[in-house]
C-alpha atoms as a PDB file:
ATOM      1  CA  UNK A   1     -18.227  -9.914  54.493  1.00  0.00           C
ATOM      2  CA  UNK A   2     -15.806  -7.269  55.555  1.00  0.00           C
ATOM      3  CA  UNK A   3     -13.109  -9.352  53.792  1.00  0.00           C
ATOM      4  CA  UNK A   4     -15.164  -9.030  50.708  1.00  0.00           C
ATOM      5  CA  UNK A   5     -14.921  -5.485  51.024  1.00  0.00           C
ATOM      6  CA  UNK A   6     -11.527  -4.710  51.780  1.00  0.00           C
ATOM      7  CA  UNK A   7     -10.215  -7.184  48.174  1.00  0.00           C
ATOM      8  CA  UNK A   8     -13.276  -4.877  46.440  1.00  0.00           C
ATOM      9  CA  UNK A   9     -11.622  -1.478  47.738  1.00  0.00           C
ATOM     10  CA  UNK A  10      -7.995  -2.612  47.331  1.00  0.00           C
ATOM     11  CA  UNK A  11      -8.943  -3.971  43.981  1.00  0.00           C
ATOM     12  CA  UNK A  12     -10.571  -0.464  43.108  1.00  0.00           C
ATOM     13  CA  UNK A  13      -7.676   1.468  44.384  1.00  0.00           C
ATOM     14  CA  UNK A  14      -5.284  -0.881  41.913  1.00  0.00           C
ATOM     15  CA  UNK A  15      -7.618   0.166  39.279  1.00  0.00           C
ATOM     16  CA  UNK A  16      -7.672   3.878  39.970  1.00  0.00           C
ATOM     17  CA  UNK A  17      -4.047   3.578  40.031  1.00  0.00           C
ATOM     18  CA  UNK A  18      -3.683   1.772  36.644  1.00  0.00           C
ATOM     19  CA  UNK A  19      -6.178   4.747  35.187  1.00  0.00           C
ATOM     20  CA  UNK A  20      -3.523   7.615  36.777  1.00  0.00           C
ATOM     21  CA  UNK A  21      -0.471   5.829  35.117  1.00  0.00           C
ATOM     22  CA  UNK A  22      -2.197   5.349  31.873  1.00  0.00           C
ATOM     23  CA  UNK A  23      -2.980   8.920  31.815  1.00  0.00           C
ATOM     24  CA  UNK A  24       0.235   9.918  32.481  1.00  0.00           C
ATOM     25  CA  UNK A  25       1.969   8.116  29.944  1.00  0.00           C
ATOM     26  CA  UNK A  26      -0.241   9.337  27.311  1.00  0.00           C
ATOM     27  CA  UNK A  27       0.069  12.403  28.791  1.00  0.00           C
ATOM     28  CA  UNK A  28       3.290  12.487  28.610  1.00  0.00           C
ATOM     29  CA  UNK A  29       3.477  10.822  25.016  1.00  0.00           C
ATOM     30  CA  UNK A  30       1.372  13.856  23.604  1.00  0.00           C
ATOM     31  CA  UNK A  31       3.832  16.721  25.457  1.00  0.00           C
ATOM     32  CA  UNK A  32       6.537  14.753  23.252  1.00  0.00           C
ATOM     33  CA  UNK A  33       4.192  14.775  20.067  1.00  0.00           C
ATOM     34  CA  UNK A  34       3.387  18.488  20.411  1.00  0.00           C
ATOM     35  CA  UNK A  35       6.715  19.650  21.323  1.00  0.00           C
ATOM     36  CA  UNK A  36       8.640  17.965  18.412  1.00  0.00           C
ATOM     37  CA  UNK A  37       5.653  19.444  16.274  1.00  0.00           C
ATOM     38  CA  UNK A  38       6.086  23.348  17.327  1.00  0.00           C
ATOM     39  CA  UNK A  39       9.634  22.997  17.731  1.00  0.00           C
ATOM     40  CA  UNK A  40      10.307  21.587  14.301  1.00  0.00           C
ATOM     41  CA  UNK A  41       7.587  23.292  12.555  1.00  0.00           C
ATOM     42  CA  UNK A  42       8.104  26.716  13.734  1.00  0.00           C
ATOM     43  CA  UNK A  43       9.566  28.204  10.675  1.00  0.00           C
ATOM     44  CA  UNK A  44       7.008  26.007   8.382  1.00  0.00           C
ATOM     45  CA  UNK A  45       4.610  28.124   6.080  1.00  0.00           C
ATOM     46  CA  UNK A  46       3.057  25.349   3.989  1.00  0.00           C
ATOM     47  CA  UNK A  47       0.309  23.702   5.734  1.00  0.00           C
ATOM     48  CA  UNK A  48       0.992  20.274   4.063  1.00  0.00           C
ATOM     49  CA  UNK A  49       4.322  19.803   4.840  1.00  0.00           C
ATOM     50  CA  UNK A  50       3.382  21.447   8.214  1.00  0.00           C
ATOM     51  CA  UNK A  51       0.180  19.570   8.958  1.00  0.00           C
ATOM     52  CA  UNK A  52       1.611  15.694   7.887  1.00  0.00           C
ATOM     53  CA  UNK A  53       4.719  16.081   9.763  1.00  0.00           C
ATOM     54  CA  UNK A  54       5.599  12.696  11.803  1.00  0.00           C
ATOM     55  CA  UNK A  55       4.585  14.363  15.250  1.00  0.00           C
ATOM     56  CA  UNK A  56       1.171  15.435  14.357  1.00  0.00           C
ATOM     57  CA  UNK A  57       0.288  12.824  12.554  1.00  0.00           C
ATOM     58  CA  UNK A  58       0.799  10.815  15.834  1.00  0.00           C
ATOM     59  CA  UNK A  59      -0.856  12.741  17.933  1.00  0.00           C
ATOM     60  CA  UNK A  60      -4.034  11.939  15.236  1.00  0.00           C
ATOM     61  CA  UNK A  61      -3.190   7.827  15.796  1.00  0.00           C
ATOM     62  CA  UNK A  62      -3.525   8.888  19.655  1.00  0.00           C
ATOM     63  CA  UNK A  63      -7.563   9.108  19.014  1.00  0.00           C
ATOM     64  CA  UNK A  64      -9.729   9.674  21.520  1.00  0.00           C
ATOM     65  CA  UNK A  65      -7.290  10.082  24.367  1.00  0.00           C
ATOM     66  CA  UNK A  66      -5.311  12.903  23.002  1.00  0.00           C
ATOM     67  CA  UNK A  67      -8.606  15.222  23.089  1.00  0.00           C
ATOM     68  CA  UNK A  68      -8.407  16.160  26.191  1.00  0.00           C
ATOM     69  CA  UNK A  69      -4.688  17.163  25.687  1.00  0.00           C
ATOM     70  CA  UNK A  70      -5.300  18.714  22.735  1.00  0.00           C
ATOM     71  CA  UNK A  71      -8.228  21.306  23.906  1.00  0.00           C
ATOM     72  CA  UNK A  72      -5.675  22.002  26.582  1.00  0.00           C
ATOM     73  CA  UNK A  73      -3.389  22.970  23.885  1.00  0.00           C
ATOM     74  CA  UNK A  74      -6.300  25.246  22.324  1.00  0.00           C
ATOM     75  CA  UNK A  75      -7.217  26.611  25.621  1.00  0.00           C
ATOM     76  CA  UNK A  76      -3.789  28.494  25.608  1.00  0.00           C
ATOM     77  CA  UNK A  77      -3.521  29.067  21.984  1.00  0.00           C
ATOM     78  CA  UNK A  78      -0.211  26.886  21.415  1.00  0.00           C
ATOM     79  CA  UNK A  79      -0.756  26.401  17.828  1.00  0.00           C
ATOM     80  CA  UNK A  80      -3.188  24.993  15.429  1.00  0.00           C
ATOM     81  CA  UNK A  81      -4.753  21.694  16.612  1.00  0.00           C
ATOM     82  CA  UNK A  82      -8.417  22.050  14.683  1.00  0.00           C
ATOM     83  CA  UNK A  83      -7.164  19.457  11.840  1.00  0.00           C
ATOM     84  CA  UNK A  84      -6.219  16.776  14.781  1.00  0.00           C
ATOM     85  CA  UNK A  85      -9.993  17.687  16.451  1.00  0.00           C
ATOM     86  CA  UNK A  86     -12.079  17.588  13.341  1.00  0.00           C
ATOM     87  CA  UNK A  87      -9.583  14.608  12.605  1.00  0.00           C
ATOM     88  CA  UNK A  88     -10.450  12.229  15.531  1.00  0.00           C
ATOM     89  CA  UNK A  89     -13.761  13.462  16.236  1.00  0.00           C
ATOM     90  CA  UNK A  90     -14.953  13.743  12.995  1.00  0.00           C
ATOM     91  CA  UNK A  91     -16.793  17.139  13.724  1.00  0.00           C
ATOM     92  CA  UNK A  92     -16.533  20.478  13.324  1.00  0.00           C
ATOM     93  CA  UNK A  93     -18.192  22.890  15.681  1.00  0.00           C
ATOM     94  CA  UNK A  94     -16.775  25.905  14.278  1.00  0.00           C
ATOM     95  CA  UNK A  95     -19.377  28.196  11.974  1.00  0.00           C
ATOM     96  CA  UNK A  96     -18.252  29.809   8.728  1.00  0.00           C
ATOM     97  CA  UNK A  97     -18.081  33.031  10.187  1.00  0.00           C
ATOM     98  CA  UNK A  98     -15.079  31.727  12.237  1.00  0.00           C
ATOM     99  CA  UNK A  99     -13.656  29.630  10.082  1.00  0.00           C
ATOM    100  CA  UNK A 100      -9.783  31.100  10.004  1.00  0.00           C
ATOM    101  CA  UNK A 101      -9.941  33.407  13.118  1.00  0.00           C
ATOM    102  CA  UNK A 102      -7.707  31.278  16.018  1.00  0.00           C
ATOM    103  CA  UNK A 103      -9.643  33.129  18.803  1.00  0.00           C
ATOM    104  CA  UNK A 104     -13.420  31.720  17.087  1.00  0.00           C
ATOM    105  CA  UNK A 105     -12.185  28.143  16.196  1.00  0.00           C
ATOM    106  CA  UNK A 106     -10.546  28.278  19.897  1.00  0.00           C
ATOM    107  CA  UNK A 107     -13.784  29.193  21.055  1.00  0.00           C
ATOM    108  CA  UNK A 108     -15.929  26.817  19.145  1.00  0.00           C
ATOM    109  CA  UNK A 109     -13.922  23.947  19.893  1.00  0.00           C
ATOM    110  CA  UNK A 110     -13.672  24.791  23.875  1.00  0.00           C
ATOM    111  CA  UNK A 111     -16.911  25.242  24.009  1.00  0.00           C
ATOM    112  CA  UNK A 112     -17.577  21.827  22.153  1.00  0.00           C
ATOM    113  CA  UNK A 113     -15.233  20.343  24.681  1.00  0.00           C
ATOM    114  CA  UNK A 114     -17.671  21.578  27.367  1.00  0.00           C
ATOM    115  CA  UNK A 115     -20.737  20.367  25.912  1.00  0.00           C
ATOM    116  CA  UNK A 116     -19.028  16.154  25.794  1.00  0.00           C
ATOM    117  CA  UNK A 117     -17.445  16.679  29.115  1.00  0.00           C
ATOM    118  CA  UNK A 118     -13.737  17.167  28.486  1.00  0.00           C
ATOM    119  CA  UNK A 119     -13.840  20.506  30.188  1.00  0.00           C
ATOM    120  CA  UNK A 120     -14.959  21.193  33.390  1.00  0.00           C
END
């Protein structure tokens, strides 16, 4: 029996590794995303050209993982993320009466990540 035990925790510690590295590298993959996307859209007024660029648009085909990463992002008011939130999640917690003020939608969408357990 204690044999049993010992493949069960080693096997669980494997898997807990696996979990960390995964995380990382999608970690990692959205810092790339969101980096080329300020960096290169800095000096971009038009929210089309702006909001389809390459980098964004893959941090959208991320999904579900990248939420996490991305209310990070809207924690410390990096840029505008709501169209990649409302985008994956399809929701939108922010009211009318916020709708355009960075410091409501922040708000809205933090406090949405509380309420499904991305944020502690």
């Amino acid at each position: 029996m204690v044999e049993d035990t010992a493949i069960v925790s080693t096997s669980n510690a494997e898997e807990g590794q696996r979990a960390e590295e995964e995380k990382s590298s999608l970690e990692r993959e959205f810092r790339a995303l969101a980096d080329r996307w300020l960096t290169e859209t800095q000096f971009i007024s038009d929210p089309s050209e702006k909001f389809l660029h390459p980098a964004y648009l893959g941090i959208i085909g991320m999904g579900r993982p990248a939420i996490p990463f991305l209310l990070s992002e809207v924690q410390s008011l990096s840029g505008n993320w709501f169209l990649a939130l409302r985008s994956i999640t399809k929701q939108d917690p922010v009211q009318p009466e916020d709708a355009g003020s960075m410091q409501g939608m922040a708000e809205a969408w933090l406090r949405w990540g509380r309420q499904q357990g991305y944020i502690i």
